[in-house]
C-alpha atoms as a PDB file:
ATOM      1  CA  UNK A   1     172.001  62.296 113.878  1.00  0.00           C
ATOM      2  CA  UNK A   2     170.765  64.403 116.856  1.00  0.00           C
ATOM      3  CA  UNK A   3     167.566  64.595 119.154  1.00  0.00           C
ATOM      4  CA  UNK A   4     163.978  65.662 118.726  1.00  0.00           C
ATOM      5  CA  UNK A   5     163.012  68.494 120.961  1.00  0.00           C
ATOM      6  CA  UNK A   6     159.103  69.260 121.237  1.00  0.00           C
ATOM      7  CA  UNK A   7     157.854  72.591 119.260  1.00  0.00           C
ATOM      8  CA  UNK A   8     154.088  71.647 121.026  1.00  0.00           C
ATOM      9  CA  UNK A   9     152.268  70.113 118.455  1.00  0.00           C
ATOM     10  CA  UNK A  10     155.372  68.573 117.016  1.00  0.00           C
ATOM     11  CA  UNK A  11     159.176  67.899 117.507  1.00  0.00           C
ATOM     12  CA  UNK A  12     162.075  69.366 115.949  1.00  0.00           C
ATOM     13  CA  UNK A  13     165.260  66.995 115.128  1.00  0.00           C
ATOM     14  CA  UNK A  14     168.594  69.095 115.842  1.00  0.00           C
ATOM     15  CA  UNK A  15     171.964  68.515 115.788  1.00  0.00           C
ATOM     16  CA  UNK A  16     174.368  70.296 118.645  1.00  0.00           C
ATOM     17  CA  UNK A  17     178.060  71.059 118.099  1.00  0.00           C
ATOM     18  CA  UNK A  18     180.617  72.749 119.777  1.00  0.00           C
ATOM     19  CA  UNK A  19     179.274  75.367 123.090  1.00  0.00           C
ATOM     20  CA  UNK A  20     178.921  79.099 124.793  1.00  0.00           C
ATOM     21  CA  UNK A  21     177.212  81.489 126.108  1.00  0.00           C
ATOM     22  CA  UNK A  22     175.737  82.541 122.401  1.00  0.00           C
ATOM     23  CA  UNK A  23     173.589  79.703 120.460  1.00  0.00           C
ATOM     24  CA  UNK A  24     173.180  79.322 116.437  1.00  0.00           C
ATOM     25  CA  UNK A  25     170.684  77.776 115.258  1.00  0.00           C
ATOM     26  CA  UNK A  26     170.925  77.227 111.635  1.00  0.00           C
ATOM     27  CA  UNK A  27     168.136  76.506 109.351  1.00  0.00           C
ATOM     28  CA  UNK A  28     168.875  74.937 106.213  1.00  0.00           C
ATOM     29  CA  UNK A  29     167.573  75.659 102.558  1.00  0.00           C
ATOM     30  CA  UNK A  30     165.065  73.750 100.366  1.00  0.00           C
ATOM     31  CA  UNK A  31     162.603  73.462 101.052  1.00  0.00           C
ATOM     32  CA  UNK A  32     162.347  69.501 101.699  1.00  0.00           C
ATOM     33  CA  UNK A  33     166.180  69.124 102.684  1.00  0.00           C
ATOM     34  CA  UNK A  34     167.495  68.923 106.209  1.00  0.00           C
ATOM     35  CA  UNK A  35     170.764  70.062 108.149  1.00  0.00           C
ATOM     36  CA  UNK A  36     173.095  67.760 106.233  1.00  0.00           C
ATOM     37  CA  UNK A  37     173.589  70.588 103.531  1.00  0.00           C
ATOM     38  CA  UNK A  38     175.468  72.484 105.724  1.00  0.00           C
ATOM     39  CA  UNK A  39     178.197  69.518 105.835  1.00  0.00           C
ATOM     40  CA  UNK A  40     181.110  70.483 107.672  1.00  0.00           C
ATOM     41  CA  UNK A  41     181.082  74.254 106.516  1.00  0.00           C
ATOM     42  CA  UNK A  42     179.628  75.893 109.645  1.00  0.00           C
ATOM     43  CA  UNK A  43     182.148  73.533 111.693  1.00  0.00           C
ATOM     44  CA  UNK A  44     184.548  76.403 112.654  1.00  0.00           C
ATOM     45  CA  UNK A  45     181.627  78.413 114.368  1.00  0.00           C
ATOM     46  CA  UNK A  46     181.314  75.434 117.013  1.00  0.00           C
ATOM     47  CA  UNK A  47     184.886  75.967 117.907  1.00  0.00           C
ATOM     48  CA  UNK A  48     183.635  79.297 119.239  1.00  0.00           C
ATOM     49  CA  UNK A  49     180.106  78.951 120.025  1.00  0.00           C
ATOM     50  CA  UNK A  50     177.063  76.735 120.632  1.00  0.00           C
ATOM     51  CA  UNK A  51     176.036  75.877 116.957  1.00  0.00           C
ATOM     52  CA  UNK A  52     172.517  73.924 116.880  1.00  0.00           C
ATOM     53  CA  UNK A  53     171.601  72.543 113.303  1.00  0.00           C
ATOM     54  CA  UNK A  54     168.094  72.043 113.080  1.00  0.00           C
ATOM     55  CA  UNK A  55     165.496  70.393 110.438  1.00  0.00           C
ATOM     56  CA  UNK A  56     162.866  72.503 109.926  1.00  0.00           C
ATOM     57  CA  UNK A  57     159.352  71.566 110.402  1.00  0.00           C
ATOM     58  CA  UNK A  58     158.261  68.590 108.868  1.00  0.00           C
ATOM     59  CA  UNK A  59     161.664  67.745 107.345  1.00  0.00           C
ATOM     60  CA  UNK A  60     164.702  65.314 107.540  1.00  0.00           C
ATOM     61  CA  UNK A  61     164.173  63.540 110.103  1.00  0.00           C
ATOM     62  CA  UNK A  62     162.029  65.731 112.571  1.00  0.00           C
ATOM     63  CA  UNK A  63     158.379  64.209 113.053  1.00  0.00           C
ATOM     64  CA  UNK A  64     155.225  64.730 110.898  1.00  0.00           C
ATOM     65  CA  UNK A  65     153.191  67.939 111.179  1.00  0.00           C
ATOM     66  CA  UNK A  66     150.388  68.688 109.247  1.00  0.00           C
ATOM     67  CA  UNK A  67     150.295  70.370 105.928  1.00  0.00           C
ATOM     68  CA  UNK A  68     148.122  73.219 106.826  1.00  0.00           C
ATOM     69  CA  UNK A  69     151.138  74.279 109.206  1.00  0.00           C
ATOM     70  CA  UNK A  70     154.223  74.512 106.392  1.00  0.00           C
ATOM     71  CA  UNK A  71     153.752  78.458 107.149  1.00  0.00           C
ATOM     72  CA  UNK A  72     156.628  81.138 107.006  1.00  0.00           C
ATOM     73  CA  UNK A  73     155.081  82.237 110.581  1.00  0.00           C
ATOM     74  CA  UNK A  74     154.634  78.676 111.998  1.00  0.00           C
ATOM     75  CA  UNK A  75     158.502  77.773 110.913  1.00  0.00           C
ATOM     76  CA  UNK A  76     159.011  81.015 112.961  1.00  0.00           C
ATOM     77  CA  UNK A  77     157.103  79.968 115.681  1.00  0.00           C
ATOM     78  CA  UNK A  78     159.031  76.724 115.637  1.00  0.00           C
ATOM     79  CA  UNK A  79     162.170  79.041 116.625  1.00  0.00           C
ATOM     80  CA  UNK A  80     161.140  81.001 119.367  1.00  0.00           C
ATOM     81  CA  UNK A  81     159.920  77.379 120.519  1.00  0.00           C
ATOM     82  CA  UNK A  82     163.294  75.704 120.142  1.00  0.00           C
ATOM     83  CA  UNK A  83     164.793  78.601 121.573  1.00  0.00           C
ATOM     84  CA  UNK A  84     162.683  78.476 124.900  1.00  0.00           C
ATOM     85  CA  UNK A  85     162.953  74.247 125.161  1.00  0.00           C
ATOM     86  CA  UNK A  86     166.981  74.627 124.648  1.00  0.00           C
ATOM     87  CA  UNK A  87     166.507  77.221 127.342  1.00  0.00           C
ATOM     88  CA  UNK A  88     168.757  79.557 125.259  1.00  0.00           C
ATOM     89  CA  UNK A  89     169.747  83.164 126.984  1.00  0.00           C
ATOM     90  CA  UNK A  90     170.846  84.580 123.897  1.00  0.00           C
ATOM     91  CA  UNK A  91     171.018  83.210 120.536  1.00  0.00           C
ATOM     92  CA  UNK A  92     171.701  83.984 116.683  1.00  0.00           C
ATOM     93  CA  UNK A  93     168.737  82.623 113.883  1.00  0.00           C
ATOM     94  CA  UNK A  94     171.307  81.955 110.657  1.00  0.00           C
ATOM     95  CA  UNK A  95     168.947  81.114 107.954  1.00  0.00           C
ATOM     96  CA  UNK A  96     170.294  80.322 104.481  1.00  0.00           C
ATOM     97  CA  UNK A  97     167.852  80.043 101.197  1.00  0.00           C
ATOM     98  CA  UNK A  98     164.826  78.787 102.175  1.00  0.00           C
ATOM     99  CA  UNK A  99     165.789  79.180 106.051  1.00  0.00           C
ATOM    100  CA  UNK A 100     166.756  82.479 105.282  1.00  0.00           C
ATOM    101  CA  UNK A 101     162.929  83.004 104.799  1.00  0.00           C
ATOM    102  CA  UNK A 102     162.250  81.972 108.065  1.00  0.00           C
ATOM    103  CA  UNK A 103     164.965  83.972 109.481  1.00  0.00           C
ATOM    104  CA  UNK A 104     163.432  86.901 108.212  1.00  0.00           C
ATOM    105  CA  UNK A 105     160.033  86.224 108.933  1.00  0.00           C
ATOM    106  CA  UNK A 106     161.559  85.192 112.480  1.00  0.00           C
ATOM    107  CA  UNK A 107     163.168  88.662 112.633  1.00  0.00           C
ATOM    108  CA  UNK A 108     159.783  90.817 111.852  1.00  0.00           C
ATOM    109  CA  UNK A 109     157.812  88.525 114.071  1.00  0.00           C
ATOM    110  CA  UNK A 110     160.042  88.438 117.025  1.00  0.00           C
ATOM    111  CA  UNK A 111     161.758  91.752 116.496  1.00  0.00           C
ATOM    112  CA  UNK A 112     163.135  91.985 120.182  1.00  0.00           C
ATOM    113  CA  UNK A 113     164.089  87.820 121.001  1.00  0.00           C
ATOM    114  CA  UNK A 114     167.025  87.180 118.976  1.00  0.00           C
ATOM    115  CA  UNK A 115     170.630  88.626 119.770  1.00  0.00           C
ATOM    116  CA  UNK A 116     170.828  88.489 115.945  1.00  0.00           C
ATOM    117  CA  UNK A 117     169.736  87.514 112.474  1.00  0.00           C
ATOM    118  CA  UNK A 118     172.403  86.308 109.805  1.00  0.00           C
ATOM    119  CA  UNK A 119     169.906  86.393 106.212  1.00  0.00           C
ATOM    120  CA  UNK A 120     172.261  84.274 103.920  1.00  0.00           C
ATOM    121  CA  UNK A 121     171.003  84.319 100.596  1.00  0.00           C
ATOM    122  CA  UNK A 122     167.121  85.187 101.134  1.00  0.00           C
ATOM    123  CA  UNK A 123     164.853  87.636  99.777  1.00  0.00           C
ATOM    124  CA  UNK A 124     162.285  89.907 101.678  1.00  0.00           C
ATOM    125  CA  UNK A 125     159.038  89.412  98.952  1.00  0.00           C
ATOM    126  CA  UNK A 126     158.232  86.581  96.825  1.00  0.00           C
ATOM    127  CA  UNK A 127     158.867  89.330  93.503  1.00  0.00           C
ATOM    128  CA  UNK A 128     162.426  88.829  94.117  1.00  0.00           C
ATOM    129  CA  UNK A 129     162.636  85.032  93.612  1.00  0.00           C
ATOM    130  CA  UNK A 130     160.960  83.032  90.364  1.00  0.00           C
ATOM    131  CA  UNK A 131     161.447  86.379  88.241  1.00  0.00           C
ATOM    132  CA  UNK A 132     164.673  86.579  89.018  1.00  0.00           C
ATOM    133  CA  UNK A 133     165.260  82.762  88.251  1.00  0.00           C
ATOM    134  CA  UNK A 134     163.254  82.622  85.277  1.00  0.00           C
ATOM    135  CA  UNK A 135     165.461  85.059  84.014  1.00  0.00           C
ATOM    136  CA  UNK A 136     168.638  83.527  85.040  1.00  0.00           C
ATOM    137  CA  UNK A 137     167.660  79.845  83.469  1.00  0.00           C
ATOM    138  CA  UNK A 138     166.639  81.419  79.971  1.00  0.00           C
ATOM    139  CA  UNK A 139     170.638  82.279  80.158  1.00  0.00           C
ATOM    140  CA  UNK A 140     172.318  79.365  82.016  1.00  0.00           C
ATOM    141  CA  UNK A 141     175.403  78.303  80.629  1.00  0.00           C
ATOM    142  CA  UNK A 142     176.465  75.902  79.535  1.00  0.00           C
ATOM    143  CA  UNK A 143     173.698  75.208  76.963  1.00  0.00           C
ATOM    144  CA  UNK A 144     174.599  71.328  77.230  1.00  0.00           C
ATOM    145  CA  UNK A 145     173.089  72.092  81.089  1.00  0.00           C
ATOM    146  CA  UNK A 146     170.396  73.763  80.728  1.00  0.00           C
ATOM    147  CA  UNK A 147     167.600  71.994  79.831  1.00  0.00           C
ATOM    148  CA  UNK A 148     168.610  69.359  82.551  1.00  0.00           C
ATOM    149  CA  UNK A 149     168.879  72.403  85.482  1.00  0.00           C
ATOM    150  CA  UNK A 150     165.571  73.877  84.179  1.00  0.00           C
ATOM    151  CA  UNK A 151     163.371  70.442  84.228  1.00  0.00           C
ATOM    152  CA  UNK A 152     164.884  69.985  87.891  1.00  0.00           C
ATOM    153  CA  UNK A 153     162.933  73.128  88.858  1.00  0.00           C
ATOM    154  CA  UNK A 154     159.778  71.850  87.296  1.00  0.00           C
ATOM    155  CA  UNK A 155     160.223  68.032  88.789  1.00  0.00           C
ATOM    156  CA  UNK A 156     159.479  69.857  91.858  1.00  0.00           C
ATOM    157  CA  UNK A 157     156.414  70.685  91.683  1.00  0.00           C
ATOM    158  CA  UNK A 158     155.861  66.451  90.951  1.00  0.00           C
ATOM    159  CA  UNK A 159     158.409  64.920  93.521  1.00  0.00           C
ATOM    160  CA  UNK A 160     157.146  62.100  95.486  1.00  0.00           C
ATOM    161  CA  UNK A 161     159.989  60.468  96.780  1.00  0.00           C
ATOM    162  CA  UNK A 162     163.387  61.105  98.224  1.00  0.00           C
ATOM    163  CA  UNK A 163     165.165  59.610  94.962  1.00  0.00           C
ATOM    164  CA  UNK A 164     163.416  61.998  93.216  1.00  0.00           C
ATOM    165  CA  UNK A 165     164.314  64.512  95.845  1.00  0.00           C
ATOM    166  CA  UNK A 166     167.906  63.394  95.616  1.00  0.00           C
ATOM    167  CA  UNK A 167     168.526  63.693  91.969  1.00  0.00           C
ATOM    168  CA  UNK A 168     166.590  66.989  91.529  1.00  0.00           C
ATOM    169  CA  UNK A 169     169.093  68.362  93.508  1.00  0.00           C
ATOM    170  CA  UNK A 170     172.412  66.604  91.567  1.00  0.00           C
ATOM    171  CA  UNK A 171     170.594  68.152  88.582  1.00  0.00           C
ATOM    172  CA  UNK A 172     170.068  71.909  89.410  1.00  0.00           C
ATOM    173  CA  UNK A 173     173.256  72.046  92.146  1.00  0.00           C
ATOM    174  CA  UNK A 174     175.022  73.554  89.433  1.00  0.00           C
ATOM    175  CA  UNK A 175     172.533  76.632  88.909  1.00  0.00           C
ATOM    176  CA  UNK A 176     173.597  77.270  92.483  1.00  0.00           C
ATOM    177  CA  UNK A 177     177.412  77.896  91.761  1.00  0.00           C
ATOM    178  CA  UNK A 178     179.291  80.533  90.348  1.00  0.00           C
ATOM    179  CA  UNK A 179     180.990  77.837  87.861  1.00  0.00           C
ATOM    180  CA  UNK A 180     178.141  75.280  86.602  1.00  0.00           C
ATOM    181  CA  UNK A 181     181.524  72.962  86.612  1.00  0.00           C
ATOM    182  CA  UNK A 182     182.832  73.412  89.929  1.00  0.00           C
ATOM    183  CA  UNK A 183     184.597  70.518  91.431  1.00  0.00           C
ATOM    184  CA  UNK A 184     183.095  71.321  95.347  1.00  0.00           C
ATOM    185  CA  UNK A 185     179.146  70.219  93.390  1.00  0.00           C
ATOM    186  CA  UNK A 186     180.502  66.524  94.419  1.00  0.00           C
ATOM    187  CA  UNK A 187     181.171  68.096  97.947  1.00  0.00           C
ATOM    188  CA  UNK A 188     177.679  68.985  98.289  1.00  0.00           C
ATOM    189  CA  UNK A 189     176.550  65.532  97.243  1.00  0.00           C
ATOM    190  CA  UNK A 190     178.910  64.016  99.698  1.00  0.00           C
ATOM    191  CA  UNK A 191     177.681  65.686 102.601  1.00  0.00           C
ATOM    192  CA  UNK A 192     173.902  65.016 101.873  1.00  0.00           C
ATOM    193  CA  UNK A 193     174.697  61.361 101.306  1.00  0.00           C
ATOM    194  CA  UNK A 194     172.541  60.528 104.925  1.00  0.00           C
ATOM    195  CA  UNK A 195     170.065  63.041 103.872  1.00  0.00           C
ATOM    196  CA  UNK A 196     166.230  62.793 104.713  1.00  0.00           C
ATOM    197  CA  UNK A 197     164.782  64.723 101.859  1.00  0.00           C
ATOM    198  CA  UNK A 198     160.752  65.418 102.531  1.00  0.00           C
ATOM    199  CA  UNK A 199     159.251  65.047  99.188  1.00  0.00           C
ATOM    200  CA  UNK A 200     155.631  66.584 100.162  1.00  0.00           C
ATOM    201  CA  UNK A 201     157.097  69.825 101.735  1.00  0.00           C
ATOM    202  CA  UNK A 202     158.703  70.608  98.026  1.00  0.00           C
ATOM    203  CA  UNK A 203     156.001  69.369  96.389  1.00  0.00           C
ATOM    204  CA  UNK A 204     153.759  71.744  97.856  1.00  0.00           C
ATOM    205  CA  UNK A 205     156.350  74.446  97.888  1.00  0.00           C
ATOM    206  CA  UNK A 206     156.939  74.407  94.090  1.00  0.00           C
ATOM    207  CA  UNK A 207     153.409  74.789  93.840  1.00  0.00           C
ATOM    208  CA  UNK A 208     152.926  77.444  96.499  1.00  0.00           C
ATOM    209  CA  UNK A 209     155.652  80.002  96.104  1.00  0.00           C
ATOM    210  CA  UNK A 210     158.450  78.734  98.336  1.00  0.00           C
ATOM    211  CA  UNK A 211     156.365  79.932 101.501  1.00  0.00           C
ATOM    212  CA  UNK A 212     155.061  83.072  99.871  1.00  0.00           C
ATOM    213  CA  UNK A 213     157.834  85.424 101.620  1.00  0.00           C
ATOM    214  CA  UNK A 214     156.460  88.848 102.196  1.00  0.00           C
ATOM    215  CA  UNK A 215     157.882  91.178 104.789  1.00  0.00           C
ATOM    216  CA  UNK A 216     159.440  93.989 103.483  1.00  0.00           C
ATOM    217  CA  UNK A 217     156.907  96.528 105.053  1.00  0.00           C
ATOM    218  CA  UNK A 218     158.047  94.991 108.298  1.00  0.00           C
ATOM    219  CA  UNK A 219     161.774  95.419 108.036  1.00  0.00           C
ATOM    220  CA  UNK A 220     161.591  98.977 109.488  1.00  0.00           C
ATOM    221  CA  UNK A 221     160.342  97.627 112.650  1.00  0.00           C
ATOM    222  CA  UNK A 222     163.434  95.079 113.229  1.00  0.00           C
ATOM    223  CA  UNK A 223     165.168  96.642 115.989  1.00  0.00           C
ATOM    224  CA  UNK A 224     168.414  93.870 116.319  1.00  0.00           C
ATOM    225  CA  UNK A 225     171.708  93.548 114.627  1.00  0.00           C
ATOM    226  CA  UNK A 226     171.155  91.889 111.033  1.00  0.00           C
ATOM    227  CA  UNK A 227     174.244  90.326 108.761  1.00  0.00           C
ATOM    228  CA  UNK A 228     172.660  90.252 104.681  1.00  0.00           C
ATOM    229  CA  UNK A 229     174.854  87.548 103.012  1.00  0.00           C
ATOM    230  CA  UNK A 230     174.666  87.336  99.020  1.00  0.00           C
ATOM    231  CA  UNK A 231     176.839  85.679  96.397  1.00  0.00           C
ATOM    232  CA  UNK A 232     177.536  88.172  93.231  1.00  0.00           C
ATOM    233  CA  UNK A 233     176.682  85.164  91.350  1.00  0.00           C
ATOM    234  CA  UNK A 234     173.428  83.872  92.908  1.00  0.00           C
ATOM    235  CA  UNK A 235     170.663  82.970  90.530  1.00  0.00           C
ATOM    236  CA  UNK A 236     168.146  82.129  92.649  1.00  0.00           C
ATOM    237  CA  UNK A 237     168.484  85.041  95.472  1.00  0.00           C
ATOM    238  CA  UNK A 238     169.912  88.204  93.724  1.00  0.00           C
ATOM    239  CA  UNK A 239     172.299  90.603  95.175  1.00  0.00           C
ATOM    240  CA  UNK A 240     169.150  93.349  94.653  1.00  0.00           C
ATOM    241  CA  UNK A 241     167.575  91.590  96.747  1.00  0.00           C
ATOM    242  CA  UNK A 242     170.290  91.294  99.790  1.00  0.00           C
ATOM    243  CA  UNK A 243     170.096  94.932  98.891  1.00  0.00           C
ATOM    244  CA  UNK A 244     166.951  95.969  99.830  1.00  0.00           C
ATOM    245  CA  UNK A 245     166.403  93.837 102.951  1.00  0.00           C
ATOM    246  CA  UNK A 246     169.935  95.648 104.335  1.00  0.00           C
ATOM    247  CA  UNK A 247     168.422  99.127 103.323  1.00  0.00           C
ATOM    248  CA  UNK A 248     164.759  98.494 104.480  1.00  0.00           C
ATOM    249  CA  UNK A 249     166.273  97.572 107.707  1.00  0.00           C
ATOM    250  CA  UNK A 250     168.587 100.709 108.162  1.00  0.00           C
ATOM    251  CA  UNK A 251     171.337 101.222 110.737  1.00  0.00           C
ATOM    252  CA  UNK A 252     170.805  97.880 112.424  1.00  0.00           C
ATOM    253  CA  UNK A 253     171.632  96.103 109.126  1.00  0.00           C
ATOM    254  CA  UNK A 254     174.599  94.927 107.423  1.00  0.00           C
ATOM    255  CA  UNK A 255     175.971  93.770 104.259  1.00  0.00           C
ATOM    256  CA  UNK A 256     178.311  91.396 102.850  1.00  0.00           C
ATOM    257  CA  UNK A 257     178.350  90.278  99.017  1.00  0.00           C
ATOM    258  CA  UNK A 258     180.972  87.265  98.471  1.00  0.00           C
ATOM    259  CA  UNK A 259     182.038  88.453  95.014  1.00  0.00           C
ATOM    260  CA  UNK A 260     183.374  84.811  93.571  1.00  0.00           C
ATOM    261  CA  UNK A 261     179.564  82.962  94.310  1.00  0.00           C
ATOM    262  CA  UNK A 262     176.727  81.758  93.709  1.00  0.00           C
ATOM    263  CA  UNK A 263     173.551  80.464  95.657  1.00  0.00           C
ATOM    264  CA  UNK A 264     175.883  78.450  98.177  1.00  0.00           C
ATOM    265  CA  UNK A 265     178.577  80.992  99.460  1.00  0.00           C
ATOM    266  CA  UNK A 266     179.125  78.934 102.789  1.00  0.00           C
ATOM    267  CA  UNK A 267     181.027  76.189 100.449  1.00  0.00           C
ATOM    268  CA  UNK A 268     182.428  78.789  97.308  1.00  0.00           C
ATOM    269  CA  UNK A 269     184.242  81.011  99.878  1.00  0.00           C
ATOM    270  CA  UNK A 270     184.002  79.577 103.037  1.00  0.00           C
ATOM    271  CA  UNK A 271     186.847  80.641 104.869  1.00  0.00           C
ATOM    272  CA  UNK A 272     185.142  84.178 104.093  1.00  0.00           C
ATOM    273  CA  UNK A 273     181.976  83.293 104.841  1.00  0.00           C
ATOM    274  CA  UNK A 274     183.348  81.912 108.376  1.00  0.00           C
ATOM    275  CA  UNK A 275     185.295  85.007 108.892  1.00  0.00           C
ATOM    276  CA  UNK A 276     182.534  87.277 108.611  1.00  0.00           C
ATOM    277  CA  UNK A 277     179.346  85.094 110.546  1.00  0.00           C
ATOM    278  CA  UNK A 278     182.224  85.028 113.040  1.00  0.00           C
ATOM    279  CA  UNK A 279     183.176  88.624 113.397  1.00  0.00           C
ATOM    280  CA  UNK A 280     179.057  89.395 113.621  1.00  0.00           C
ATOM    281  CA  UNK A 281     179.075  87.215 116.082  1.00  0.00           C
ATOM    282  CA  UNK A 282     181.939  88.692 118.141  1.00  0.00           C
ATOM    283  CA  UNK A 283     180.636  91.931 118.083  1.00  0.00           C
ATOM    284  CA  UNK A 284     177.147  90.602 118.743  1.00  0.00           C
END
């Protein structure tokens, strides 16, 4: 399931696949999950470059670290760590959800390390996110699911143990497609069958703000090639929000909306999603 590479005051588990010249290191959603939601999906970038899964701070199965430093700029931190212990020349951050947070804040706080960013379904402020999924649960469809996808948002802020983890996630997985009914939902649960989900870290996200993301003065000052991923569909990260992060940045930004979508675009369209991290990276 990988190794733990030191951060300083803690270690980071990751997962290497495939190699090159150009590293990704791809930071999965949650929070409280760990690489195994990215499955097999990312697979065809190893065929082309160094891809390096990693579980964020505190999560799956890298070690303990205190509470106090679950921050947006410590996760970042973590990075430019990992990126210095792997003794990486160049490297991509590909964040998605939650790690798309860190991406970001990676982005504004290290504005001239990384060869690239890849934001896949993140937002640049907090005002984006429970507003916009507020909004989207009051009209969920089908009826018959949503009472069951809206309690698994507020069993979050309770969670305790991994079960609970496990089946607050097969509860609200189908908020995160385009069709509430798609067949891949079982996909998802397949891969994250050997998950390590950190019960704590949501806990105290729910409660907190997922991380409190707030950079969208800073965008201006990113001076690296960013690729804005968004599903038409998403209800938790909006297309508005893709939006302004690409147009905050400016020239140096990018974006692609996968129009048939939701939340998890790497598994709706993947051999679209592939195509374009791939292309970024090529001209990268």
């Amino acid at each position: 399931m990988g190794r733990l590479v030191s951060v300083g005051d803690t270690c980071l588990n990751v997962e290497e696949r495939g190699e090159g010249d150009l590293a990704v290191l791809a930071l999965h959603g949650g929070p409280g999950l760990d690489h195994t939601m990215f499955g097999w999906w990312l697979d065809p970038i190893a065929e082309v470059h160094r891809l390096v899964l990693v579980d964020e701070r505190a999560q799956g199965r890298s070690l303990p670290a205190p509470p106090e430093t679950w921050t947006l700029p410590q996760h970042a931190r973590d990075v430019e760590a990992l990126a210095a212990a792997l003794e990486l020349e160049r490297y991509v951050v590909l964040g998605h959800s939650f790690g798309a947070f860190i991406a970001l804040q990676h982005a504004v706080d290290f504005p001239r390390r990384p060869a690239g960013t890849i934001v896949s379904a993140g937002v640049p402020s907090e005002r984006y996110l429970m507003s916009h999924v507020e909004a989207e649960l009051a009209r969920f469809e089908p009826e018959e699911l949503r009472d069951q996808v809206t309690a698994s948002w507020e069993r979050e802020k309770e969670a305790k143990t991994e079960a609970e983890c496990r089946s607050i996630l097969a509860d609200q997985l189908p908020f995160h497609f385009a069709d509430p009914r798609d067949p891949r939902i079982e996909d998802v649960r397949t891969a994250m069958v050997t998950a390590a989900y950190s019960p704590d870290v949501l806990r105290a996200a729910a409660n907190e703000g997922y991380g409190g993301i707030e950079v969208e003065d800073r965008l201006k000052d990113v001076t690296h090639p960013v690729l804005v991923l968004a599903g038409r569909h998403d209800r938790a990260c909006s297309v508005e929000a893709a939006e302004a992060i690409a147009r905050d940045i400016g020239a140096q930004a990018e974006l692609h909306v996968f129009e048939d979508a939701g939340h998890l675009t790497f598994v709706e369209q993947p051999g679209e999603y592939v195509d374009t991290v791939l292309d970024f990276l090529a001209r990268v």
